[in-house]
Structures are given as C-alpha cells and as structure tokens.
ModelCIF file with pLDDT and N, C-alpha, C, O atoms, coordinates in Angstrom:
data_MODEL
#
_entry.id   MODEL 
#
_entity.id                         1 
_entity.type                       polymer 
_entity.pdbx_number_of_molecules   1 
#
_entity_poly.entity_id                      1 
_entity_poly.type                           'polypeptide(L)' 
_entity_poly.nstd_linkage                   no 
_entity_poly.nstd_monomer                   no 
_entity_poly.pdbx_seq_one_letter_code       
;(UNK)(UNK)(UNK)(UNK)(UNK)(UNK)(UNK)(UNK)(UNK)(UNK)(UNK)(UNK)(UNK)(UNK)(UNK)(UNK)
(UNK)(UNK)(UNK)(UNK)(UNK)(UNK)(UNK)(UNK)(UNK)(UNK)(UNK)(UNK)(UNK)(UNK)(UNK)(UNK)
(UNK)(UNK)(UNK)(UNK)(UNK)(UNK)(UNK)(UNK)(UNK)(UNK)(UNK)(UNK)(UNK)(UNK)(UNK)
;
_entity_poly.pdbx_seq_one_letter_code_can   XXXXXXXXXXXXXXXXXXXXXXXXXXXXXXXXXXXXXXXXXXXXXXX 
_entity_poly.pdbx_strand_id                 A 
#
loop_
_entity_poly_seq.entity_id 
_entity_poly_seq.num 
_entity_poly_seq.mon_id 
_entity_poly_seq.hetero 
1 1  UNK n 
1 2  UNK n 
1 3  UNK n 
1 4  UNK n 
1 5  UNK n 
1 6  UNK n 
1 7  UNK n 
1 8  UNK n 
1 9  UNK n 
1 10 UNK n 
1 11 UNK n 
1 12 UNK n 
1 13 UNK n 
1 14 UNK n 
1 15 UNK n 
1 16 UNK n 
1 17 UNK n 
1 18 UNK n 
1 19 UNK n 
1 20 UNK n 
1 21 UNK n 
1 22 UNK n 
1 23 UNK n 
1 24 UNK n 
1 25 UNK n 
1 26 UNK n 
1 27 UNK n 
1 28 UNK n 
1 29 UNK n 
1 30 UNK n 
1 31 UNK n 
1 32 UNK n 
1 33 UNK n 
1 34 UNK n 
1 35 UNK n 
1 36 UNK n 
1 37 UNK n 
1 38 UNK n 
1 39 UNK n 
1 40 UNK n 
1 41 UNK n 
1 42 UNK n 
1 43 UNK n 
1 44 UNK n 
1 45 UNK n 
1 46 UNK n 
1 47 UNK n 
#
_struct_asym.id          A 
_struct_asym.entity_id   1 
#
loop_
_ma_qa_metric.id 
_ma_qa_metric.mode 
_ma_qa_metric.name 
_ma_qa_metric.software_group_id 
_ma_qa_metric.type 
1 global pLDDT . pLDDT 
2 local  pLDDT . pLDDT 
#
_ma_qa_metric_global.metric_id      1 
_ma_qa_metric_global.metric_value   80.32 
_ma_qa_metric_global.model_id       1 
_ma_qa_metric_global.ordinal_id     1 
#
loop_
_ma_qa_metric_local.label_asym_id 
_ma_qa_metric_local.label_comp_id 
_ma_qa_metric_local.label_seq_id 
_ma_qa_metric_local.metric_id 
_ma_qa_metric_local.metric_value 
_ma_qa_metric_local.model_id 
_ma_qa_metric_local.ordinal_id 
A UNK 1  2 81.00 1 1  
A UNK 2  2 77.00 1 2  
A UNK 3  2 71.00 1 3  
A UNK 4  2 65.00 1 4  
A UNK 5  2 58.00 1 5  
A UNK 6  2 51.00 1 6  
A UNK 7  2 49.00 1 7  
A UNK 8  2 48.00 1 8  
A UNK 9  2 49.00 1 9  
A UNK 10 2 51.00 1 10 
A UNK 11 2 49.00 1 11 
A UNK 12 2 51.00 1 12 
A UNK 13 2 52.00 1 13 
A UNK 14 2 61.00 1 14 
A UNK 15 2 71.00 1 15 
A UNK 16 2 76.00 1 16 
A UNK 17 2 79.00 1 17 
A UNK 18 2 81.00 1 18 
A UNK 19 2 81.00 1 19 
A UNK 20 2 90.00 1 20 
A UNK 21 2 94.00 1 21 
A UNK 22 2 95.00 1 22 
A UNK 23 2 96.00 1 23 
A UNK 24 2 96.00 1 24 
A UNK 25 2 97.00 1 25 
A UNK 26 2 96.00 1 26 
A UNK 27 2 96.00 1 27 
A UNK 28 2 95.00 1 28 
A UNK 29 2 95.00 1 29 
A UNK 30 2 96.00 1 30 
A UNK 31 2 96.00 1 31 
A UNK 32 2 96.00 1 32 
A UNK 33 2 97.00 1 33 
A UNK 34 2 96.00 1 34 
A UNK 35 2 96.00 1 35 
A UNK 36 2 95.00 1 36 
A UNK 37 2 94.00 1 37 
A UNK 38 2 94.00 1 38 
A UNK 39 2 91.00 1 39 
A UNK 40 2 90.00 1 40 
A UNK 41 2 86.00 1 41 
A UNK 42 2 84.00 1 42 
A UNK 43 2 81.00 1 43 
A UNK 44 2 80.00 1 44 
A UNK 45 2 81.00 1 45 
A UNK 46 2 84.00 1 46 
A UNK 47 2 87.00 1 47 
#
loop_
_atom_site.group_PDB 
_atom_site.id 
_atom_site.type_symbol 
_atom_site.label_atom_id 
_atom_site.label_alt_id 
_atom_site.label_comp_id 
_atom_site.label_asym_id 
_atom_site.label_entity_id 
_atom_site.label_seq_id 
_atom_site.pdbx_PDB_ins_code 
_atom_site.Cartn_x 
_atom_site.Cartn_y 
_atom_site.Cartn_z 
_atom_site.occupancy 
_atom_site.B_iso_or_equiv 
_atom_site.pdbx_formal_charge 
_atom_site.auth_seq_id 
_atom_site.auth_comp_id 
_atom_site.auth_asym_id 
_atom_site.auth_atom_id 
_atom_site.pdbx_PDB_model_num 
ATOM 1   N N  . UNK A 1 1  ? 45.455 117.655 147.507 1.00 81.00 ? 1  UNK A N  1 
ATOM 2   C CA . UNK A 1 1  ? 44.342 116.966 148.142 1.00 81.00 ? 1  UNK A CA 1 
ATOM 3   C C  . UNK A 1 1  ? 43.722 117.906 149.154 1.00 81.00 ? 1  UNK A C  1 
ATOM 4   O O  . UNK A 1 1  ? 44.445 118.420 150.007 1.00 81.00 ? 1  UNK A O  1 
ATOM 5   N N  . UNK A 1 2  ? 42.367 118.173 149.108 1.00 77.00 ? 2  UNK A N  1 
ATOM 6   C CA . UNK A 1 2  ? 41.632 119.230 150.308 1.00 77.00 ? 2  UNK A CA 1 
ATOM 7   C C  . UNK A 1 2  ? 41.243 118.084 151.107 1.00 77.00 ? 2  UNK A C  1 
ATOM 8   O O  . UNK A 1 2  ? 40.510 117.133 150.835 1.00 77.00 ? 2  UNK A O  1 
ATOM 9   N N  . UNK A 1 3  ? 42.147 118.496 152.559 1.00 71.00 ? 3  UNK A N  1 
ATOM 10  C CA . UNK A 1 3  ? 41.477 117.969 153.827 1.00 71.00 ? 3  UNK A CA 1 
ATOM 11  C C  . UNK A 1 3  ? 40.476 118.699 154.499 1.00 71.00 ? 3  UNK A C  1 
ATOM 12  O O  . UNK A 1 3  ? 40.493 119.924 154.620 1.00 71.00 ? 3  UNK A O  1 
ATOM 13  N N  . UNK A 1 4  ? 39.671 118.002 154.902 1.00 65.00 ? 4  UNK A N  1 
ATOM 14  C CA . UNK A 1 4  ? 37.871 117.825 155.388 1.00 65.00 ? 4  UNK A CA 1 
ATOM 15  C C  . UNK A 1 4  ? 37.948 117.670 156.329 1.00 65.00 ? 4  UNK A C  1 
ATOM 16  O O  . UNK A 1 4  ? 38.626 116.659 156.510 1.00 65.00 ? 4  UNK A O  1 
ATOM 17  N N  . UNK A 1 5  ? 37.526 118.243 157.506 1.00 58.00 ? 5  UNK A N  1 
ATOM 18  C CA . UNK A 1 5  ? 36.923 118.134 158.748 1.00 58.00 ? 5  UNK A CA 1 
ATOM 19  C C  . UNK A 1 5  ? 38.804 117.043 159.906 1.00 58.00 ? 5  UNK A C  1 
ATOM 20  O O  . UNK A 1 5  ? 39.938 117.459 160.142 1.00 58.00 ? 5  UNK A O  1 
ATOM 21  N N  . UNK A 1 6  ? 38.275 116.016 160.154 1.00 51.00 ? 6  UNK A N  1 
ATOM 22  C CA . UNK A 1 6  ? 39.928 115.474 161.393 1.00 51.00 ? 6  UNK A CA 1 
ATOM 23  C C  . UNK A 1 6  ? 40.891 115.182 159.865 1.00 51.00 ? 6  UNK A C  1 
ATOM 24  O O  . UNK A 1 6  ? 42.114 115.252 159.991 1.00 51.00 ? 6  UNK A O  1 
ATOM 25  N N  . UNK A 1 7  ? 40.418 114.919 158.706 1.00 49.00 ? 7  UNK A N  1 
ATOM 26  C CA . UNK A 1 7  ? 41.151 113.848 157.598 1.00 49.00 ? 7  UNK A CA 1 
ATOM 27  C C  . UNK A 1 7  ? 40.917 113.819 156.353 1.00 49.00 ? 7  UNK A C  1 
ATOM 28  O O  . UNK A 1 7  ? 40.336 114.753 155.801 1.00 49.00 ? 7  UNK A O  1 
ATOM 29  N N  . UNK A 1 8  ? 41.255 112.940 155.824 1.00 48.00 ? 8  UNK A N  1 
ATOM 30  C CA . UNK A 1 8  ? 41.198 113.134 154.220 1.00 48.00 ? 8  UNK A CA 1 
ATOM 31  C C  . UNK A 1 8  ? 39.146 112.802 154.219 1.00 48.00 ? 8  UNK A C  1 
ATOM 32  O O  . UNK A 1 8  ? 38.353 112.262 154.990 1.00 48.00 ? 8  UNK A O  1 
ATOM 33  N N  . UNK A 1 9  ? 39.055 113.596 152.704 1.00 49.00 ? 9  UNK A N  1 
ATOM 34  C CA . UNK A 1 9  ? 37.703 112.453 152.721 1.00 49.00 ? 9  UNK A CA 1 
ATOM 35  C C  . UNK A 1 9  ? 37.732 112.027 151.157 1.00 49.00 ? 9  UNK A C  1 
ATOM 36  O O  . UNK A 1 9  ? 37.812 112.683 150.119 1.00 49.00 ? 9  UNK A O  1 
ATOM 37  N N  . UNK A 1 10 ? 37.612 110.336 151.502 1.00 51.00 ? 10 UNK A N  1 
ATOM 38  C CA . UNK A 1 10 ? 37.904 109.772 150.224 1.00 51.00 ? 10 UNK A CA 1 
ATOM 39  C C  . UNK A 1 10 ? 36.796 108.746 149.870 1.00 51.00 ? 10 UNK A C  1 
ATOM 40  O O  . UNK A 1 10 ? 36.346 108.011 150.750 1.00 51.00 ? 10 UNK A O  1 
ATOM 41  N N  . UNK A 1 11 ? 36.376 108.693 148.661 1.00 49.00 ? 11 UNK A N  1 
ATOM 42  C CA . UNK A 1 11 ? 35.234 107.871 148.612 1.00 49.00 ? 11 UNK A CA 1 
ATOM 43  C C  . UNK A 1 11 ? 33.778 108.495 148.530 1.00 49.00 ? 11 UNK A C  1 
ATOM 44  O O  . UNK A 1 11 ? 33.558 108.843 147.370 1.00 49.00 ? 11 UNK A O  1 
ATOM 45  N N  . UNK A 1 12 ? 32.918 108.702 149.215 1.00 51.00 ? 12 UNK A N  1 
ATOM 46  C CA . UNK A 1 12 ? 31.889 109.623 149.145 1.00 51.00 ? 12 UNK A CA 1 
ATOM 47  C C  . UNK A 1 12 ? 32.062 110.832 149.230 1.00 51.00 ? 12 UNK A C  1 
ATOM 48  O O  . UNK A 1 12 ? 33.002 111.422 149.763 1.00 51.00 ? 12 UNK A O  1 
ATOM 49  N N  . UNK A 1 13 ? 30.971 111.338 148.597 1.00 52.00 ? 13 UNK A N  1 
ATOM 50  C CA . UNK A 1 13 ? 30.973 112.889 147.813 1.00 52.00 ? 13 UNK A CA 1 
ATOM 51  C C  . UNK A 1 13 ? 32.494 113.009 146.916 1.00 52.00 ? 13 UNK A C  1 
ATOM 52  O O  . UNK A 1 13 ? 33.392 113.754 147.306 1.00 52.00 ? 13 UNK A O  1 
ATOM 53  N N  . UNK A 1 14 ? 32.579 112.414 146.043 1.00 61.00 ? 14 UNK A N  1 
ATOM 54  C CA . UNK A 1 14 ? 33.516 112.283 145.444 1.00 61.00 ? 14 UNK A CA 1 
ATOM 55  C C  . UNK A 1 14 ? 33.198 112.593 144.020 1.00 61.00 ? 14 UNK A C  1 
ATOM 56  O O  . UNK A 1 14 ? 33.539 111.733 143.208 1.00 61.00 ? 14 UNK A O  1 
ATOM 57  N N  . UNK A 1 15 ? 32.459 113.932 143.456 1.00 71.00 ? 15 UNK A N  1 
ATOM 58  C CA . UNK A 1 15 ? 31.418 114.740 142.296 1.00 71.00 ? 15 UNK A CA 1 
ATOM 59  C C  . UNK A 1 15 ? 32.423 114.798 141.911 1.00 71.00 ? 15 UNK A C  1 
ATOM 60  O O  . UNK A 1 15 ? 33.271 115.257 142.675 1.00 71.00 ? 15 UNK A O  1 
ATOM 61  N N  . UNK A 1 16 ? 32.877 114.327 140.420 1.00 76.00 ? 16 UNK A N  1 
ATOM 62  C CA . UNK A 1 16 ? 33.879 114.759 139.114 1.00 76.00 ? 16 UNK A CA 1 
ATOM 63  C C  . UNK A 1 16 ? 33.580 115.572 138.426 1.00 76.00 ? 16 UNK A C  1 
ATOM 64  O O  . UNK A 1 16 ? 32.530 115.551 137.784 1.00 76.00 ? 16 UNK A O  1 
ATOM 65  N N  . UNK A 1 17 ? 34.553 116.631 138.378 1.00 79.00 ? 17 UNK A N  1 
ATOM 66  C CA . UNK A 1 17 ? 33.779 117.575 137.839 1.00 79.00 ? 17 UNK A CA 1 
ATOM 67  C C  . UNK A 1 17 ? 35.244 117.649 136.549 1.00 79.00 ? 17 UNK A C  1 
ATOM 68  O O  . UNK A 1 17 ? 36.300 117.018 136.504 1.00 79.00 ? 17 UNK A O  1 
ATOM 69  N N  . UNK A 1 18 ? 34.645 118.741 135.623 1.00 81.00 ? 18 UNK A N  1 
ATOM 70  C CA . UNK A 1 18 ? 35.852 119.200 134.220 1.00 81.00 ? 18 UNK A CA 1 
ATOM 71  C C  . UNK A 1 18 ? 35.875 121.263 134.112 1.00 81.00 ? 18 UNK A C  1 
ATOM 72  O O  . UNK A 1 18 ? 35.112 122.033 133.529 1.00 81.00 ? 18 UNK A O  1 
ATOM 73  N N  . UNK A 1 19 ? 37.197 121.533 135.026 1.00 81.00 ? 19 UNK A N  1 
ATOM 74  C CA . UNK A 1 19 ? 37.192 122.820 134.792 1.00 81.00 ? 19 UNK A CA 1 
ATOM 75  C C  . UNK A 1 19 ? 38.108 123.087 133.995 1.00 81.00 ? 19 UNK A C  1 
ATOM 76  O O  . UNK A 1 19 ? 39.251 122.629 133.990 1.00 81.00 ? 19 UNK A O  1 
ATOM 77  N N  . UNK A 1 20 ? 37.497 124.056 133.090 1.00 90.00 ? 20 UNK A N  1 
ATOM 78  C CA . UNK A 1 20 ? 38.153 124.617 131.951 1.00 90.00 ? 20 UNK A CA 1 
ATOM 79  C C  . UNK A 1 20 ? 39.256 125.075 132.342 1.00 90.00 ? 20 UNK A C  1 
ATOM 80  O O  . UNK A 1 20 ? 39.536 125.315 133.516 1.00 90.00 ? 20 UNK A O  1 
ATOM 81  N N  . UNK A 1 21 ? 40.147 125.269 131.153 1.00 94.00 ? 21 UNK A N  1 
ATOM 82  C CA . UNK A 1 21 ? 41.490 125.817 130.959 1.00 94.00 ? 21 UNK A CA 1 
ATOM 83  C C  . UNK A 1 21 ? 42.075 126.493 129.601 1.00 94.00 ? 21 UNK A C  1 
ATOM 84  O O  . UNK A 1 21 ? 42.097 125.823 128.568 1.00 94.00 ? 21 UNK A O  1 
ATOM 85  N N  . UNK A 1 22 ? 42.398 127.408 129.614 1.00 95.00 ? 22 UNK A N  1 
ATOM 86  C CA . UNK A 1 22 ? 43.027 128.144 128.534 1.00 95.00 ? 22 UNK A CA 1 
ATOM 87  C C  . UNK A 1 22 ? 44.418 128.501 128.586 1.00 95.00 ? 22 UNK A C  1 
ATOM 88  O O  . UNK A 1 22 ? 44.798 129.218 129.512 1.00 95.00 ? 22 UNK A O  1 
ATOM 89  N N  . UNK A 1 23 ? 45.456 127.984 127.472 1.00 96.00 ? 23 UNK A N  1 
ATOM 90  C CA . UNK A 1 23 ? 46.870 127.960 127.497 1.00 96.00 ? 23 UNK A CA 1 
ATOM 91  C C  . UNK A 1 23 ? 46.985 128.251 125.805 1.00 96.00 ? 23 UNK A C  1 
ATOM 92  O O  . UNK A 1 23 ? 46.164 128.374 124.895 1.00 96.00 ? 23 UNK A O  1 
ATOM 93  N N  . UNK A 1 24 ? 48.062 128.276 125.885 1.00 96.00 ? 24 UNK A N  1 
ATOM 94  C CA . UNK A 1 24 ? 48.926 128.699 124.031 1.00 96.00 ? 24 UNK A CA 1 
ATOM 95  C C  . UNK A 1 24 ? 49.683 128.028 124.174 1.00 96.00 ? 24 UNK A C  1 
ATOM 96  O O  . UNK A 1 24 ? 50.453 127.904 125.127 1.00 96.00 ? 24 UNK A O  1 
ATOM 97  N N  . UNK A 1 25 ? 49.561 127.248 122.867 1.00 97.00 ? 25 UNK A N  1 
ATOM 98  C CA . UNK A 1 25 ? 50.005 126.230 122.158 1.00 97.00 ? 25 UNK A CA 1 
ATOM 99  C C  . UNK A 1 25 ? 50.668 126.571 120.941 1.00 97.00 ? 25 UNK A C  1 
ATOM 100 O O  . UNK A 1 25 ? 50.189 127.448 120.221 1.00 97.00 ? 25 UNK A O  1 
ATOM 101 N N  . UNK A 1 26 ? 51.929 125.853 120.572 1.00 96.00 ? 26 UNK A N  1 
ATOM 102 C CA . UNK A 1 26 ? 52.701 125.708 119.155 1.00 96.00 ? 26 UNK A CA 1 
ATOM 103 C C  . UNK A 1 26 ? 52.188 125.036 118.413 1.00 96.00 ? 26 UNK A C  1 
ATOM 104 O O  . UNK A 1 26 ? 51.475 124.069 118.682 1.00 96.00 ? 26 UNK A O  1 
ATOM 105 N N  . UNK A 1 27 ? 52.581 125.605 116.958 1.00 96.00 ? 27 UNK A N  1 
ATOM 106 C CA . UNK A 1 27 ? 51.931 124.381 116.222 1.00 96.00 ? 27 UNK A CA 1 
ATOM 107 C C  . UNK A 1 27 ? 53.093 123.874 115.393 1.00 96.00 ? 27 UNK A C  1 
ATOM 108 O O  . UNK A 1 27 ? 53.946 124.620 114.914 1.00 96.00 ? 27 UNK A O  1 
ATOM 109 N N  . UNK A 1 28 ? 53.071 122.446 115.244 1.00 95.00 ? 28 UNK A N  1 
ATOM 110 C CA . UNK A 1 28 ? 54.466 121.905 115.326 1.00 95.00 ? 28 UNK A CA 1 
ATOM 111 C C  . UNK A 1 28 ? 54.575 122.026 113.723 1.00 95.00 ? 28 UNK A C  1 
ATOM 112 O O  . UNK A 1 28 ? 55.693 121.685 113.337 1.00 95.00 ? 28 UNK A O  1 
ATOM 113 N N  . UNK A 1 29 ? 53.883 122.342 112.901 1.00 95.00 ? 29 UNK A N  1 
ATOM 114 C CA . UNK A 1 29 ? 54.059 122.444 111.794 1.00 95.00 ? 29 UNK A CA 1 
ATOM 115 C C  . UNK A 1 29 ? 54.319 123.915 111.032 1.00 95.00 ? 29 UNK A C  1 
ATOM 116 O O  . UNK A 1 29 ? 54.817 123.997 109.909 1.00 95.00 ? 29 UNK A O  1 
ATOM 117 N N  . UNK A 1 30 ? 53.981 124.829 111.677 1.00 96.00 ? 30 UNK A N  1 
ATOM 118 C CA . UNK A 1 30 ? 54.125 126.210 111.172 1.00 96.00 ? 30 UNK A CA 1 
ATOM 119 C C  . UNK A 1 30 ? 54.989 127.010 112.183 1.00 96.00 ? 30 UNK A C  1 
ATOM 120 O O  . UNK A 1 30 ? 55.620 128.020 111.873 1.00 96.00 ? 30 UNK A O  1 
ATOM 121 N N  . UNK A 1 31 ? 54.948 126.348 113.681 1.00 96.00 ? 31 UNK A N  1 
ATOM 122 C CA . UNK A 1 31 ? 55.799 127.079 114.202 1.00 96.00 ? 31 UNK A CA 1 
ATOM 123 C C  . UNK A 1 31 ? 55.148 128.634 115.073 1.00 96.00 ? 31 UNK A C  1 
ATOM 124 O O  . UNK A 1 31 ? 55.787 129.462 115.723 1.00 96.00 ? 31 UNK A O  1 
ATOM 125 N N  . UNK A 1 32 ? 53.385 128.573 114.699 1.00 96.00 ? 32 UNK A N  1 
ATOM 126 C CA . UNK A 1 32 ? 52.502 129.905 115.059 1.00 96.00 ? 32 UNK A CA 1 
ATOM 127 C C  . UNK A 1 32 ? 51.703 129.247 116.920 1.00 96.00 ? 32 UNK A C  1 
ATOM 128 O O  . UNK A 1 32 ? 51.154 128.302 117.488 1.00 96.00 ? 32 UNK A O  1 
ATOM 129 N N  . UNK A 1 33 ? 52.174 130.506 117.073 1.00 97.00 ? 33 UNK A N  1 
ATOM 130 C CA . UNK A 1 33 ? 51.339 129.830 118.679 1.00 97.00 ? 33 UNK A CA 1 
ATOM 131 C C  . UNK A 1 33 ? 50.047 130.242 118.100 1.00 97.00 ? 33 UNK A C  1 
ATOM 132 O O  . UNK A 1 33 ? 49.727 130.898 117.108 1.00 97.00 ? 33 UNK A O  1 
ATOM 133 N N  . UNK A 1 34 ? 49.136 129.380 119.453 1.00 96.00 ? 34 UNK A N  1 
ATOM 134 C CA . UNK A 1 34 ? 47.743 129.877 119.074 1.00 96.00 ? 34 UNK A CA 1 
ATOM 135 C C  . UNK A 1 34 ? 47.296 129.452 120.655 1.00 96.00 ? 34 UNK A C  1 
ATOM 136 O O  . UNK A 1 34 ? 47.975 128.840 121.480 1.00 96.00 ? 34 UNK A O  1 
ATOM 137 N N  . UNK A 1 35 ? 45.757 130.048 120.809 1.00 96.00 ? 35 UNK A N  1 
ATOM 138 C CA . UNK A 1 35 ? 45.202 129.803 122.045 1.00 96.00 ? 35 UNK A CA 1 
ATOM 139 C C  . UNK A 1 35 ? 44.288 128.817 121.696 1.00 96.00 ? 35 UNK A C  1 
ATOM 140 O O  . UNK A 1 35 ? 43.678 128.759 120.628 1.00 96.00 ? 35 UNK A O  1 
ATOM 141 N N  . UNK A 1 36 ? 44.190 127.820 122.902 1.00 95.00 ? 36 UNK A N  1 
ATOM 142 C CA . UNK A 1 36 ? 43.129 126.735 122.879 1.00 95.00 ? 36 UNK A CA 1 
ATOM 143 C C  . UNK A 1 36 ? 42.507 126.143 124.065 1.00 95.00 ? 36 UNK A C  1 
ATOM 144 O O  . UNK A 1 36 ? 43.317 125.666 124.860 1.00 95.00 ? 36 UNK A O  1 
ATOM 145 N N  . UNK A 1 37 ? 41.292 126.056 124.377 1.00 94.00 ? 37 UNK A N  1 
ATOM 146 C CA . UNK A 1 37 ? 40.799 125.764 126.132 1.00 94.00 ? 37 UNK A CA 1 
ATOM 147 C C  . UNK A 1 37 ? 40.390 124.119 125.924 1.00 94.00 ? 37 UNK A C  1 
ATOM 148 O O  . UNK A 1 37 ? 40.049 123.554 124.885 1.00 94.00 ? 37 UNK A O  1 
ATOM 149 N N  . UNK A 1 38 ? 40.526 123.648 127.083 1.00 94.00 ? 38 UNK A N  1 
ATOM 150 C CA . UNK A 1 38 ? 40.449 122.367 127.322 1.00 94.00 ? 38 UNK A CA 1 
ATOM 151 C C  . UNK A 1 38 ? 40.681 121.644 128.491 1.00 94.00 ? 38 UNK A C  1 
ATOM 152 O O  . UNK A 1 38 ? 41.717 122.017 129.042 1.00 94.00 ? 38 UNK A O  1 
ATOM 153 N N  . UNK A 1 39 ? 39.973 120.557 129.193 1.00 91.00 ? 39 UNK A N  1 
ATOM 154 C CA . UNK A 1 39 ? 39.322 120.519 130.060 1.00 91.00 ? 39 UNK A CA 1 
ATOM 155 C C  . UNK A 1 39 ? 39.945 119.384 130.774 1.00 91.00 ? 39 UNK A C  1 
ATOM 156 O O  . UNK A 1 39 ? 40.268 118.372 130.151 1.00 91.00 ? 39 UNK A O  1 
ATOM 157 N N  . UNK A 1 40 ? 40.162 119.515 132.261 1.00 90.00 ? 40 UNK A N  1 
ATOM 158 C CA . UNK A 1 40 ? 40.633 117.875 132.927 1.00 90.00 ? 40 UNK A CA 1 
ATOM 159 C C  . UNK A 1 40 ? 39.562 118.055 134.023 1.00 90.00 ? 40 UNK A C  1 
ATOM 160 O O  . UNK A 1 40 ? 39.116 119.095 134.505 1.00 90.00 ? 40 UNK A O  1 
ATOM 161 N N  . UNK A 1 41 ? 39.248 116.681 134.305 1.00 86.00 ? 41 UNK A N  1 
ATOM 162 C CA . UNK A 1 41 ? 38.950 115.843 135.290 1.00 86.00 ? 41 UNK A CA 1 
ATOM 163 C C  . UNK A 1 41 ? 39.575 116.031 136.532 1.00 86.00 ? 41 UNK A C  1 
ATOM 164 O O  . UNK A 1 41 ? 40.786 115.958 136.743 1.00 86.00 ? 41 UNK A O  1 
ATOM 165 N N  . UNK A 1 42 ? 38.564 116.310 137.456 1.00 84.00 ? 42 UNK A N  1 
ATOM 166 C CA . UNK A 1 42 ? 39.353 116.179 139.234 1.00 84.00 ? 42 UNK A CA 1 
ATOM 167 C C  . UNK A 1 42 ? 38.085 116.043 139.718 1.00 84.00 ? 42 UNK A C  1 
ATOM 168 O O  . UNK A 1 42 ? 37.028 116.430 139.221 1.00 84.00 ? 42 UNK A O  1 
ATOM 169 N N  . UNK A 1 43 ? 38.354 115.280 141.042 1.00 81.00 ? 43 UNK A N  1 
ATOM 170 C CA . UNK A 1 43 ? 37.106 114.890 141.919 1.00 81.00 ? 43 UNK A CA 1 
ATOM 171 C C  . UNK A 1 43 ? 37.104 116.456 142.822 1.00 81.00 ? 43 UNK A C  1 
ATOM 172 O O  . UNK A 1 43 ? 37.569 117.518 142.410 1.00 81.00 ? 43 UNK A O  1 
ATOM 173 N N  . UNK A 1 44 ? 36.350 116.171 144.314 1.00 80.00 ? 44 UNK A N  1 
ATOM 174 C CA . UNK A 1 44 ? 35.913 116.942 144.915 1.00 80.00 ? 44 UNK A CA 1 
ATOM 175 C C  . UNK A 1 44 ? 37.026 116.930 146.106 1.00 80.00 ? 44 UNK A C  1 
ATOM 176 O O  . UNK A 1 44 ? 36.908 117.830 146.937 1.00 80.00 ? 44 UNK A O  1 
ATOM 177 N N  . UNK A 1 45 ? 38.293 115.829 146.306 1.00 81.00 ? 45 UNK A N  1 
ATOM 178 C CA . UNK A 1 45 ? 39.036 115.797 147.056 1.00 81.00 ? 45 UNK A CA 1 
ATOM 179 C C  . UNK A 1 45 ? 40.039 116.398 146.483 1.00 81.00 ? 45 UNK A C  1 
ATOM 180 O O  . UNK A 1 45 ? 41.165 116.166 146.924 1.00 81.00 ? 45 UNK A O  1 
ATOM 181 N N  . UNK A 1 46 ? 39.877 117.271 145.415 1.00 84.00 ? 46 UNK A N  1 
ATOM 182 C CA . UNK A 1 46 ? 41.129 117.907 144.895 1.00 84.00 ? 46 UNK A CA 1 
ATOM 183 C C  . UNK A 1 46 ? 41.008 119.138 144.225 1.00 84.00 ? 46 UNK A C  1 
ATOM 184 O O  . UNK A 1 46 ? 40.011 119.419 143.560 1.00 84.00 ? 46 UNK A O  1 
ATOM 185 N N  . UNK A 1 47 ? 42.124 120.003 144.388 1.00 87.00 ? 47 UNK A N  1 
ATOM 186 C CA . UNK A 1 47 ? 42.069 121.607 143.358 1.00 87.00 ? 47 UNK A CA 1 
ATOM 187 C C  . UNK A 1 47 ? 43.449 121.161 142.482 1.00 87.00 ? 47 UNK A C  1 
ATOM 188 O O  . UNK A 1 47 ? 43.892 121.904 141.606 1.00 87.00 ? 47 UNK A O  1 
#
C-alpha cells in the first residue's frame, strides 16, 4: 500500500490501472516451458 501525504489515501484518485507482466510458463501437457505476458489490476494506492 503507498502512503500519501499524514495516511493512507483510500477512495479518491483511486485510477485502475493493468501493468504488464512477462513470466515462463509449463505446459502441462508437453512438459515445454514457454514465455507469456499478462496483465493484473491494481489501483493507485498500490505497487
């Protein structure tokens, strides 16, 4: 959680944003890693 100014800030300015990500993955059927990017959700009160 990023604290703001005396405290938390929760509620306004609260912009959702989706930053990418790239990891390697198995594949449960062959057993071959592979690379794949994909994306989560976090507001502006969080890294």
């Amino acid at each position: 959680l990023i604290v703001r100014g005396a405290g938390f800030e929760f509620g306004e300015g609260k912009a959702r944003t989706k930053p990418d990500f790239t990891r390697i993955f198995i594949c449960p059927k062959t057993g071959k890693k592979f690379e794949a990017d994909f994306e989560l959700w976090k507001d502006s009160t969080q890294k």
